[in-house]
N, C-alpha and C. Protein backbone atom coordinates (compact mmCIF):
# COMPACT_ATOMS: atom_id res chain seq x y z
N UNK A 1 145.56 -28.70 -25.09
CA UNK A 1 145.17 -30.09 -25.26
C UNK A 1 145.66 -30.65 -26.59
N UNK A 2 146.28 -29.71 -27.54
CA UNK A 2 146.50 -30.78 -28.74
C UNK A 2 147.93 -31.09 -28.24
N UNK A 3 148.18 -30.48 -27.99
CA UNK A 3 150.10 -31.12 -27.69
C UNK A 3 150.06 -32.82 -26.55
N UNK A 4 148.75 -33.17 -26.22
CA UNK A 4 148.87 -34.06 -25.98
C UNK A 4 148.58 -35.70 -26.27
N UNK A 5 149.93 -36.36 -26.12
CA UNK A 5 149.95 -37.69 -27.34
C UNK A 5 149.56 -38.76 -25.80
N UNK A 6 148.44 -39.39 -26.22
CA UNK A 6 148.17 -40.72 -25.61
C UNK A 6 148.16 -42.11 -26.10
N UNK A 7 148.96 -42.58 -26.08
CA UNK A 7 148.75 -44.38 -26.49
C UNK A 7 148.30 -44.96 -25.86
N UNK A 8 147.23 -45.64 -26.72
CA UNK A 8 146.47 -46.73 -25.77
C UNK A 8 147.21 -47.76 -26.36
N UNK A 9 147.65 -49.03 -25.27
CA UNK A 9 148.20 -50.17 -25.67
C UNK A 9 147.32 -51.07 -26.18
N UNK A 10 147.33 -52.11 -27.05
CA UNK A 10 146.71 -53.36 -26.95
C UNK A 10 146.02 -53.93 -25.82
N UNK A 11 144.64 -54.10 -26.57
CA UNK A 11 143.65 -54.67 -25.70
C UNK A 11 144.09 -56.30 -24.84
N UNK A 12 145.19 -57.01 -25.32
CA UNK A 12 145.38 -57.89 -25.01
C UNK A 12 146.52 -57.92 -23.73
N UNK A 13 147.26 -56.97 -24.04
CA UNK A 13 148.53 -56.73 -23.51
C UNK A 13 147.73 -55.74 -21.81
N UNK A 14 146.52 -55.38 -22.40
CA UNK A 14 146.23 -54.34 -21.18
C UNK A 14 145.83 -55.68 -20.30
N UNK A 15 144.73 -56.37 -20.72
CA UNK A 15 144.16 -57.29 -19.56
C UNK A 15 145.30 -58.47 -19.20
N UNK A 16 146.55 -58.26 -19.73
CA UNK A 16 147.90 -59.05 -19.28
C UNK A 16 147.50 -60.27 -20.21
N UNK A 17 146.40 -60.42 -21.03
CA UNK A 17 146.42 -61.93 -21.33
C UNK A 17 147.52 -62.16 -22.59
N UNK A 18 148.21 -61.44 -23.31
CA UNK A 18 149.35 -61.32 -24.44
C UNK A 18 151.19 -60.88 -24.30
N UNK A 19 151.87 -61.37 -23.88
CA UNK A 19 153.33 -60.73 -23.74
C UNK A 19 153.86 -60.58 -25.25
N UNK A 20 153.46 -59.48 -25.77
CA UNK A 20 153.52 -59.49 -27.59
C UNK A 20 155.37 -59.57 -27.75
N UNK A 21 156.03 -59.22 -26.88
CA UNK A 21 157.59 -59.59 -27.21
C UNK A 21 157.81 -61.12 -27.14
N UNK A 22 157.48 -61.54 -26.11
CA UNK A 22 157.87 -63.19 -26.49
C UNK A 22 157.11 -64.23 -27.31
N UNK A 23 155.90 -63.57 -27.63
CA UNK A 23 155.18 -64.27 -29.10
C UNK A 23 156.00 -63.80 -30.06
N UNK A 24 156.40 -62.56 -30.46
CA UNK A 24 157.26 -62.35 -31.54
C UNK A 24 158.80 -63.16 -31.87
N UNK A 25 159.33 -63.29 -30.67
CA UNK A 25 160.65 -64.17 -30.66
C UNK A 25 159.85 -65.55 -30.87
N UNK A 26 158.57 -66.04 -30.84
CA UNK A 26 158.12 -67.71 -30.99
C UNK A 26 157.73 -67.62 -32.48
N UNK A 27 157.18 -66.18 -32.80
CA UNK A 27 156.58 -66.82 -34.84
C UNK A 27 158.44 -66.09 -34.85
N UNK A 28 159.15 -65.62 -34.67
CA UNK A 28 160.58 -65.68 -35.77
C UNK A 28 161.13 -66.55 -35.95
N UNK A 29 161.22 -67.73 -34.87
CA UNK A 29 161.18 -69.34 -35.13
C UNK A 29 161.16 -69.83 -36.28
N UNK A 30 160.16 -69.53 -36.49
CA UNK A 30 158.92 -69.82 -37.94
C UNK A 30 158.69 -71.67 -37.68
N UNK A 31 158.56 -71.93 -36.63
CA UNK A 31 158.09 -73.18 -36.17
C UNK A 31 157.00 -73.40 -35.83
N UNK A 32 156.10 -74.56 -35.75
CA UNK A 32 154.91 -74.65 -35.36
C UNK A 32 155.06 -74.98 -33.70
N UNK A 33 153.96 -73.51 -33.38
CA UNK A 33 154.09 -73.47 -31.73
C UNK A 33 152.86 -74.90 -31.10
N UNK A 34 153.84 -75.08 -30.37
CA UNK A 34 152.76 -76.26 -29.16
C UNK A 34 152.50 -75.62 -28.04
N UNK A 35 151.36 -74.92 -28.35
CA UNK A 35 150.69 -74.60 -27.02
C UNK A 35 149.80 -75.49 -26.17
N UNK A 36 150.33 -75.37 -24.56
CA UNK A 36 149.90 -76.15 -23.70
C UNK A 36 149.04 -75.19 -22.44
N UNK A 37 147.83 -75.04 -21.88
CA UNK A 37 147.08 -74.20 -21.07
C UNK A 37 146.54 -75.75 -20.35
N UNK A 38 146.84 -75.16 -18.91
CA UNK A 38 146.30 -75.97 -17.76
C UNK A 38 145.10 -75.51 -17.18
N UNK A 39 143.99 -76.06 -17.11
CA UNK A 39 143.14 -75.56 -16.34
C UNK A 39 142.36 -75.90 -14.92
N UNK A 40 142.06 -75.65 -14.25
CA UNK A 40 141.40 -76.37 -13.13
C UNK A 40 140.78 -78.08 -13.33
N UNK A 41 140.25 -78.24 -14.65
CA UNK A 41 139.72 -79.37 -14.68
C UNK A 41 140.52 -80.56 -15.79
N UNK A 42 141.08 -79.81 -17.36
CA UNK A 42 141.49 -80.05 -17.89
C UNK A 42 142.88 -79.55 -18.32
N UNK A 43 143.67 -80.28 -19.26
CA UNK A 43 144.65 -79.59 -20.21
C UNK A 43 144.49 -79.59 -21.36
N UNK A 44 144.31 -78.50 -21.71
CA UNK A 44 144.18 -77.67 -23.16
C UNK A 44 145.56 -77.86 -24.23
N UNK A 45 145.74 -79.07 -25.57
CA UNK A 45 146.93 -78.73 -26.20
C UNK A 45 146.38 -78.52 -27.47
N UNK A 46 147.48 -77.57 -28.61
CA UNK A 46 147.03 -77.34 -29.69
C UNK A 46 148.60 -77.02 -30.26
N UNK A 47 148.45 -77.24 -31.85
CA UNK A 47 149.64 -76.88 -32.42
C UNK A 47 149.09 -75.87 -33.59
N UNK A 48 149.55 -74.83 -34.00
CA UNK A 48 149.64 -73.44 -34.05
C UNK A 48 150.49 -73.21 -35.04
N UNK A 49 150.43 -72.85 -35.90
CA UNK A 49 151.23 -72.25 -36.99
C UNK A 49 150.81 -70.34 -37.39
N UNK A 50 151.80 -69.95 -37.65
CA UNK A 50 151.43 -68.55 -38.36
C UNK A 50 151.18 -68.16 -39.61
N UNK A 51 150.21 -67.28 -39.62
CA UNK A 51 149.81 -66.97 -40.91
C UNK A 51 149.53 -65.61 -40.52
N UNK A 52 149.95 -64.60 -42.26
CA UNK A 52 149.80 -63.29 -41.37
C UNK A 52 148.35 -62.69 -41.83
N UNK A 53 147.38 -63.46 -41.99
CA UNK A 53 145.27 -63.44 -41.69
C UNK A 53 145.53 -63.67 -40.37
N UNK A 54 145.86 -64.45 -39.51
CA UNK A 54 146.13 -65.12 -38.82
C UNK A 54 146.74 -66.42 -38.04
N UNK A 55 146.88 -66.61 -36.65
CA UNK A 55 147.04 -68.12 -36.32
C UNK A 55 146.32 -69.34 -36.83
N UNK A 56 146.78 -70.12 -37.44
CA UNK A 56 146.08 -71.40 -37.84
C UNK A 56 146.12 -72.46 -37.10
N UNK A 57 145.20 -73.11 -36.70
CA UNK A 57 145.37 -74.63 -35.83
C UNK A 57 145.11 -75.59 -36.71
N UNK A 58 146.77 -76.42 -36.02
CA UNK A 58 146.67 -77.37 -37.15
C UNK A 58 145.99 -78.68 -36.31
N UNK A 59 146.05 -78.96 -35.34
CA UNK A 59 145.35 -80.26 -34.32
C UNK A 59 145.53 -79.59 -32.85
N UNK A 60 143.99 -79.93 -32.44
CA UNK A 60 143.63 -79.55 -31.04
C UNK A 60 143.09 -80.44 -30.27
N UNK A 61 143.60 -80.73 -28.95
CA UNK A 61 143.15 -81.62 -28.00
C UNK A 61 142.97 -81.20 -26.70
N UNK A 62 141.64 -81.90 -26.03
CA UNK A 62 141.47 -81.53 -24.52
C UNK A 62 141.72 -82.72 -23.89
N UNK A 63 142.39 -82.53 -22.49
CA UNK A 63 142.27 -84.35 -22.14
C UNK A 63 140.89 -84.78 -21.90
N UNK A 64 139.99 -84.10 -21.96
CA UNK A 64 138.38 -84.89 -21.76
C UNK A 64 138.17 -86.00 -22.76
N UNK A 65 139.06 -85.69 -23.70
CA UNK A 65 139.35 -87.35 -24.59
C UNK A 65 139.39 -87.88 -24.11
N UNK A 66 140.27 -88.54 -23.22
CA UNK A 66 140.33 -89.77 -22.43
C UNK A 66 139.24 -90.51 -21.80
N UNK A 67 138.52 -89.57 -21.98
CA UNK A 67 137.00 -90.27 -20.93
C UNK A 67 136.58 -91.23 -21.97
N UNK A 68 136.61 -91.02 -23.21
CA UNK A 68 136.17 -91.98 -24.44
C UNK A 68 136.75 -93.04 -24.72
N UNK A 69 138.42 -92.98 -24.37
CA UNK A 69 139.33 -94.34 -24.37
C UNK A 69 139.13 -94.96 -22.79
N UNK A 70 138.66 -94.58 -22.44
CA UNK A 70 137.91 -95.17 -21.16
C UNK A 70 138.59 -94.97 -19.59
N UNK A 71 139.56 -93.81 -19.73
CA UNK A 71 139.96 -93.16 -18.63
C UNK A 71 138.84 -93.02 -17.65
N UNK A 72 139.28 -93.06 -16.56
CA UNK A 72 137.93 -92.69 -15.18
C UNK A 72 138.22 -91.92 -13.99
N UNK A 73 139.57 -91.40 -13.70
CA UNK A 73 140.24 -90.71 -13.29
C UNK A 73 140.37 -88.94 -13.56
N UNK A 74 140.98 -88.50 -12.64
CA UNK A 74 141.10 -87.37 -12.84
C UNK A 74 141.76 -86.72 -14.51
N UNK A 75 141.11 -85.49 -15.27
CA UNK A 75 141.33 -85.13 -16.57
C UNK A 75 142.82 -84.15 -16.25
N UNK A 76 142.96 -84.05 -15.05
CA UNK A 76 143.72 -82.97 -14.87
C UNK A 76 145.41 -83.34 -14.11
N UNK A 77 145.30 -84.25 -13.60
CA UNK A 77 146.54 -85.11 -12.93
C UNK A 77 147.18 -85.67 -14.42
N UNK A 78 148.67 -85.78 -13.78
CA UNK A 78 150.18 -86.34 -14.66
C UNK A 78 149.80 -86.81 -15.23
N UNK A 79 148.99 -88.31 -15.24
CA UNK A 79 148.92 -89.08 -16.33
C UNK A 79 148.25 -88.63 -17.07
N UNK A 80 147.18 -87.63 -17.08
CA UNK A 80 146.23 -86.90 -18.04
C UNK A 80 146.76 -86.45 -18.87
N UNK A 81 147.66 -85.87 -18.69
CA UNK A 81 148.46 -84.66 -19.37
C UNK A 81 149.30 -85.45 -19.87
N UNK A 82 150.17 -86.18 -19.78
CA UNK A 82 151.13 -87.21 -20.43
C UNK A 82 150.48 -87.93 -21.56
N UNK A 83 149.12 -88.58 -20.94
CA UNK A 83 148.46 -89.43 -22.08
C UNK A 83 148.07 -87.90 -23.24
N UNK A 84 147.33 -87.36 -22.85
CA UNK A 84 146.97 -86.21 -23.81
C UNK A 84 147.93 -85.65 -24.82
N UNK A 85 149.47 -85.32 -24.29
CA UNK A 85 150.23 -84.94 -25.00
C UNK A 85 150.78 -85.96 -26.29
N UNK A 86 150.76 -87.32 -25.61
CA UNK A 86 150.79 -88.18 -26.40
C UNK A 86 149.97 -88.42 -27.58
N UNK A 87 148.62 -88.31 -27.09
CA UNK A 87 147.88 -88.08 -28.45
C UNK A 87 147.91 -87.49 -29.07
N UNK A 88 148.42 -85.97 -28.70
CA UNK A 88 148.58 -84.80 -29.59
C UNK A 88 149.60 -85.48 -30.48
N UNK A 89 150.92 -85.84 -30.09
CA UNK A 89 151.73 -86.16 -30.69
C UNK A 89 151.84 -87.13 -31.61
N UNK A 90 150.50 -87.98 -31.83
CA UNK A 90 150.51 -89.07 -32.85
C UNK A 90 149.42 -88.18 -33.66
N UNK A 91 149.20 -87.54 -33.66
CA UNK A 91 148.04 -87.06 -34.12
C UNK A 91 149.03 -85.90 -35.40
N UNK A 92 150.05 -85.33 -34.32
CA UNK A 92 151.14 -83.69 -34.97
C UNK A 92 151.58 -84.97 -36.02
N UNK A 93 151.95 -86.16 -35.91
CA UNK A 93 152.75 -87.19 -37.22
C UNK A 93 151.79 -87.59 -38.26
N UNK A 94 150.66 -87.67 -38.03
CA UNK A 94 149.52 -87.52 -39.06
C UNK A 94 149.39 -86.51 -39.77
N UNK A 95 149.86 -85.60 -39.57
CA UNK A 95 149.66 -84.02 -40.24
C UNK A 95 150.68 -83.97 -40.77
N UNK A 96 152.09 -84.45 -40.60
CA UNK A 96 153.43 -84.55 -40.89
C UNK A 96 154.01 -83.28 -40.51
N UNK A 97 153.76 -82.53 -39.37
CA UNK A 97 154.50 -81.91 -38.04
C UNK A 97 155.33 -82.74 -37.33
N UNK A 98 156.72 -82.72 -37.39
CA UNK A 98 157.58 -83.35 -36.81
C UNK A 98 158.49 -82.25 -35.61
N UNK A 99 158.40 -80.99 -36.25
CA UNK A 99 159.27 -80.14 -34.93
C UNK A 99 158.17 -79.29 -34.61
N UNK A 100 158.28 -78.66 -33.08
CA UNK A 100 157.55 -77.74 -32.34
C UNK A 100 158.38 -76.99 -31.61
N UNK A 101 157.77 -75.85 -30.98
CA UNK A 101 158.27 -75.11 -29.91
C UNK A 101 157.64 -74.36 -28.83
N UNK A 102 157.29 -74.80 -27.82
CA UNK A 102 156.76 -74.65 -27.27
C UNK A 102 156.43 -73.50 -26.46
N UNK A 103 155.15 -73.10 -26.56
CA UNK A 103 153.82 -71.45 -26.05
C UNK A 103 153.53 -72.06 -25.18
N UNK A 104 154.15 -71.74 -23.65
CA UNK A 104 153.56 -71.79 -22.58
C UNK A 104 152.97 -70.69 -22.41
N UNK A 105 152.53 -69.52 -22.96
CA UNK A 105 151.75 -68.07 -22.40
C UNK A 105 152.61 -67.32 -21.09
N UNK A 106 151.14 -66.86 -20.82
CA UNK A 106 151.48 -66.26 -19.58
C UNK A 106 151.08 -67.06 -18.19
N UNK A 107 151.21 -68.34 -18.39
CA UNK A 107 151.28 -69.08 -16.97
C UNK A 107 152.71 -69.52 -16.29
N UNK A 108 152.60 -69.86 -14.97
CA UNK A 108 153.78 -70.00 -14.36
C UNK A 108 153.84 -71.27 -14.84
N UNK A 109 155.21 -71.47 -14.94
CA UNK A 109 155.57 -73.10 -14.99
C UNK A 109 156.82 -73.17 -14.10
N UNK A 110 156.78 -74.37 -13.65
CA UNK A 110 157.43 -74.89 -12.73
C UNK A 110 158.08 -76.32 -13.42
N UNK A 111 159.09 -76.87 -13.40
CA UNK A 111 159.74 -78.01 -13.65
C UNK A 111 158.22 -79.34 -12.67
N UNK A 112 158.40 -80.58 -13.71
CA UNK A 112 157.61 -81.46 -13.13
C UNK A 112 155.85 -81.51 -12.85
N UNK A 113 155.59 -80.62 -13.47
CA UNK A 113 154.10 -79.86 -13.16
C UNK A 113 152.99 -80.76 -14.56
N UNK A 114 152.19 -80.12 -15.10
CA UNK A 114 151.13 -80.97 -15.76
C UNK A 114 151.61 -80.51 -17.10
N UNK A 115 152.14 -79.08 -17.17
CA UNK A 115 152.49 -78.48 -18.38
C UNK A 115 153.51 -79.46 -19.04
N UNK A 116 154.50 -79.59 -18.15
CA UNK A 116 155.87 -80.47 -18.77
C UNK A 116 155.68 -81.96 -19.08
N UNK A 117 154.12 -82.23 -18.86
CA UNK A 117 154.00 -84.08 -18.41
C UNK A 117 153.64 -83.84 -20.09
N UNK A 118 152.71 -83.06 -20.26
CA UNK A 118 152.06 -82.69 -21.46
C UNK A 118 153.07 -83.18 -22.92
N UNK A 119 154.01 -82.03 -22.13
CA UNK A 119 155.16 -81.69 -23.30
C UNK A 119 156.14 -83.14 -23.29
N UNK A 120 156.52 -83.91 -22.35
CA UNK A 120 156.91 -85.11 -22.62
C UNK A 120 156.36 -86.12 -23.27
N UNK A 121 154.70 -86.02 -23.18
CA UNK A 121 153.82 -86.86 -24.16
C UNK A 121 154.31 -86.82 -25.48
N UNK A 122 154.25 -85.44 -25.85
CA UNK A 122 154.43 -84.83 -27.36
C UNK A 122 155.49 -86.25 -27.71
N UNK A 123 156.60 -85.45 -26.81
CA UNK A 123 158.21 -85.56 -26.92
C UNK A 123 158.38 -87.01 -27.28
N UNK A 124 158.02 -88.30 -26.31
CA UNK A 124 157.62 -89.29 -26.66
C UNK A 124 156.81 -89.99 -27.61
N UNK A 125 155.92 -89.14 -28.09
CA UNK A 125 155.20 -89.64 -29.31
C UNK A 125 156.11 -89.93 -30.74
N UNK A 126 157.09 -88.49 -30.94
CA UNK A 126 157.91 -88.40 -31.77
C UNK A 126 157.96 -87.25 -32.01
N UNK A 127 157.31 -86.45 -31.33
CA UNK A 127 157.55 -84.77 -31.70
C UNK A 127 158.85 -83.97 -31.50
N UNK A 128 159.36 -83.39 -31.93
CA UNK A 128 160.68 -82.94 -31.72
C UNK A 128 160.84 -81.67 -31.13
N UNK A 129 161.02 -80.91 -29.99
CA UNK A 129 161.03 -79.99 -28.93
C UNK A 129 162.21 -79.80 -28.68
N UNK A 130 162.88 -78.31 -28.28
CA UNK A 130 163.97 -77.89 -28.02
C UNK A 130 163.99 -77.93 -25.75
N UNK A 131 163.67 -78.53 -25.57
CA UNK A 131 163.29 -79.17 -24.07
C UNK A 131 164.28 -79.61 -23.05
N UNK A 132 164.93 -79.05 -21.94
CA UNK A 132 165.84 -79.89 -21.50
C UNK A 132 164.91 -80.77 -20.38
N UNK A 133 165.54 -81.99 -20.53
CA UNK A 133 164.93 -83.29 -19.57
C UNK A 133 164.66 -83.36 -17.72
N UNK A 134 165.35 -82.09 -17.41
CA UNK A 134 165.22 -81.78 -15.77
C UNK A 134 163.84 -81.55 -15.84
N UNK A 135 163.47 -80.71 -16.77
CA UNK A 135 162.13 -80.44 -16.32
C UNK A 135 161.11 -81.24 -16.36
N UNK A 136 161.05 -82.57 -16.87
CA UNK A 136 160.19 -83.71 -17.04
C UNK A 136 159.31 -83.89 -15.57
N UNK A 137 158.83 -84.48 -15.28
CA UNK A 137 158.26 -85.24 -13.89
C UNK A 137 158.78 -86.44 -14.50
N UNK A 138 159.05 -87.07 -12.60
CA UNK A 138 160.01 -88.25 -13.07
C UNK A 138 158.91 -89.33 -13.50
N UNK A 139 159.54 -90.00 -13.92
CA UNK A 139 158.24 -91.70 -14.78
C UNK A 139 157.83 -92.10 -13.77
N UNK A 140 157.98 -92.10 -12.56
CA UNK A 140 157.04 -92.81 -11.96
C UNK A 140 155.63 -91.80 -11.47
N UNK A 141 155.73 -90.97 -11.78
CA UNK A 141 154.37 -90.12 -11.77
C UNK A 141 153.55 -90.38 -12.87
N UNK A 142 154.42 -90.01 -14.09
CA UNK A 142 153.31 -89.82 -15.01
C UNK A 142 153.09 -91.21 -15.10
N UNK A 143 153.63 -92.52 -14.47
CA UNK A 143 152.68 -93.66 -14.75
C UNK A 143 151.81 -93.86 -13.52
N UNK A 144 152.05 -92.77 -12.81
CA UNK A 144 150.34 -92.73 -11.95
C UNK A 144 150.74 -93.82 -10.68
N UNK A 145 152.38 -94.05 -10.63
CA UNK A 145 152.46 -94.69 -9.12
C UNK A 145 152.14 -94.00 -7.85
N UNK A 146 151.90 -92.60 -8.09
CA UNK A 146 152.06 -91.51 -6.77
C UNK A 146 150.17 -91.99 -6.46
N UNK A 147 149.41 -92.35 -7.16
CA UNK A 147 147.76 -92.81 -7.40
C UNK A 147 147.98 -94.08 -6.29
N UNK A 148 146.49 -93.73 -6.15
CA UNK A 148 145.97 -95.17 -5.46
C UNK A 148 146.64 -96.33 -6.40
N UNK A 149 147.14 -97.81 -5.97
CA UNK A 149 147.07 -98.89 -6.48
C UNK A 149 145.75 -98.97 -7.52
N UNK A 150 144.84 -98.60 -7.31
CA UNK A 150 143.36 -98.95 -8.40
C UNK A 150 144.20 -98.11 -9.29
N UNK A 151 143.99 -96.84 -9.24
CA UNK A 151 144.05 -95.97 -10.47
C UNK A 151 145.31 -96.13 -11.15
N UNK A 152 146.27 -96.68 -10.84
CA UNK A 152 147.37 -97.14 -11.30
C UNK A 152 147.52 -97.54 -11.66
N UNK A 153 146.91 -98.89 -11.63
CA UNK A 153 146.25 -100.18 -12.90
C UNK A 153 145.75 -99.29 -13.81
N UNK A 154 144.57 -98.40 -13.37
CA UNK A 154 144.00 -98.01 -14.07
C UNK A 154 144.78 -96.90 -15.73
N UNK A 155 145.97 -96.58 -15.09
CA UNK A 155 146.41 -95.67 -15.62
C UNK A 155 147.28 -96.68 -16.79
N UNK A 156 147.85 -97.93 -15.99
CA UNK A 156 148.35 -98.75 -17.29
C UNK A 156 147.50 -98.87 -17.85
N UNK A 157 146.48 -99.38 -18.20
CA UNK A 157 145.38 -100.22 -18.99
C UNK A 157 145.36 -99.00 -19.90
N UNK A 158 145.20 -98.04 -19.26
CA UNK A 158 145.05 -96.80 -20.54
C UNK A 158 146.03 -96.70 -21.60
N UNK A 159 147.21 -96.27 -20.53
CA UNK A 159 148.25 -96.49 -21.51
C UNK A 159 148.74 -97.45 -22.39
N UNK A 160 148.66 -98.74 -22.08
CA UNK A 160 148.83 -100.10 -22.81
C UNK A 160 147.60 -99.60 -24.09
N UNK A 161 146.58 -99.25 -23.82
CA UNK A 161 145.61 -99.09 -25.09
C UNK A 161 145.82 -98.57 -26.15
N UNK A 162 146.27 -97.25 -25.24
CA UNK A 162 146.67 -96.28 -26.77
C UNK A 162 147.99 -97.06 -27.41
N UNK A 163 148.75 -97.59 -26.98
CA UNK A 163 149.92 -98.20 -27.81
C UNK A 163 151.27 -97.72 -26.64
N UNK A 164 151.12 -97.07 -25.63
CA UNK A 164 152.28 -96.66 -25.04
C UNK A 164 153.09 -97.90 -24.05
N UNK A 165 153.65 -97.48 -23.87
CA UNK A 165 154.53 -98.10 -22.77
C UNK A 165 154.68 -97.48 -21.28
N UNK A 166 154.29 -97.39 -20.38
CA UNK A 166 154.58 -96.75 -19.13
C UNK A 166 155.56 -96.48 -18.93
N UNK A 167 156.30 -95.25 -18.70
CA UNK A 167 157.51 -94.48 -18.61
C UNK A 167 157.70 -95.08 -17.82
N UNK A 168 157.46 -95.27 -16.37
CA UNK A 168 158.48 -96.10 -15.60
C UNK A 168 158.91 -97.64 -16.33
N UNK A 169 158.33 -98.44 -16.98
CA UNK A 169 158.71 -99.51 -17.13
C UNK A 169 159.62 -99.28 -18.54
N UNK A 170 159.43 -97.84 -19.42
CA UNK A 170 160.64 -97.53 -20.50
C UNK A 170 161.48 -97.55 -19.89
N UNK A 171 161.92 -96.56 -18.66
CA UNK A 171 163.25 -96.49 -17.96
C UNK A 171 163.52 -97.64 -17.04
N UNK A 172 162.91 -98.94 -16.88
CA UNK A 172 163.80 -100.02 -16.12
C UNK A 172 164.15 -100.58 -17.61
N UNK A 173 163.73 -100.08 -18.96
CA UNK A 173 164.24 -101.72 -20.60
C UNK A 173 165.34 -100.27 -20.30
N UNK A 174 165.94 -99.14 -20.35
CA UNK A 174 166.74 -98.29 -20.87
C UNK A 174 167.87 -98.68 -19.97
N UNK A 175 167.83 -98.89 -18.37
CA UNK A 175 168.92 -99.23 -17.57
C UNK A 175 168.94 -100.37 -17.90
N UNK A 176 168.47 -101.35 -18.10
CA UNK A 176 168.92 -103.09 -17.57
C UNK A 176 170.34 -102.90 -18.65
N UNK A 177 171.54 -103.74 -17.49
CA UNK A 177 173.07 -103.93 -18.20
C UNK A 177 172.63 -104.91 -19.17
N UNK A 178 173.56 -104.43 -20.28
CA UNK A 178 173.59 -105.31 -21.17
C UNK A 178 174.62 -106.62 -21.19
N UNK A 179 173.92 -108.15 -21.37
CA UNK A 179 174.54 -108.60 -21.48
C UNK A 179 175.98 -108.51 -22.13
N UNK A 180 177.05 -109.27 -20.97
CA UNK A 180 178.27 -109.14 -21.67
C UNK A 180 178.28 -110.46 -22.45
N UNK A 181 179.09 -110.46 -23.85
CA UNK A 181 179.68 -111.06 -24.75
C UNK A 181 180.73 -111.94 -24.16
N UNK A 182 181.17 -113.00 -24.09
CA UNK A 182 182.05 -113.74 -23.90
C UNK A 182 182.95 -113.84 -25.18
């Protein structure tokens, strides 16, 4: 029995909740991580810096905010996550966090999903993300046209509040031709 060597792994890595190789490639970055967690009811965002005591949070948001700017809709649908990320993202320019990189964990992500609506909020606020744009959901979701007509209103009024602009109506000012010059 002494000739035998057992490693026990990390408690984190055993219950799968840690992939310690691709956290290590996110603090060599040395960027502040934007972590985004979806949950059944809400989306969970936070921005994350390293320290070697530990992770530090530098601003954390749930979309259950929105219920206070007077959202009435689902916390967990596109526009939730879009508006939320957005706040994060005026919030990361208050702190004077201008670049991120984004800790999706160990959840699946899929292009167009709540995770990426999230991360376009940021992106739009002014946060700066290494992100390619396929993966967005297109603007007319996250402005909540796929919603009932009510909640759709509903979803502008929100957005008009916080100061945004409804992605679909950014991308009809980004196409319209520009007048020609005579």
């Amino acid at each position: 029995m002494a000739d035998s060597k057992h490693v026990v792994t990390f408690r984190r890595k055993r219950e799968g909740r840690t992939n310690y190789k691709k956290r290590l490639n996110l603090l060599k970055s040395g960027k502040t991580r934007l972590v985004v967690r979806a949950s059944n009811k809400h989306v969970q965002l936070q921005l994350v810096t390293y320290e070697p005591d530990g992770d530090k949070t530098l601003v954390t948001l749930n979309s259950k905010i929105l219920r206070k700017q007077g959202w009435k809709g689902s916390t967990k649908s596109l526009p939730a996550a879009y508006c939320a990320g957005y706040l994060l993202g005026k919030q990361a320019k208050e702190k004077g966090v201008k670049e991120a990189i984004v800790d999706m964990g160990l959840q699946q992500h899929r292009s167009g999903t709540r995770i990426y609506a999230a991360i376009k909020g940021a992106v739009d606020a002014g946060l700066s993300m290494p992100v390619n744009e396929r993966v967005f959901p297109p603007p007319a979701r996250l402005a909540g046209e796929h919603l009932s007509t009510m909640k759709a209103a509903d979803v502008a009024a929100i957005m008009k509040k916080l100061g945004m602009t409804p992605p679909a109506a950014k991308q009809a000012v980004e196409k319209e031709p520009k007048a020609q010059e005579a």
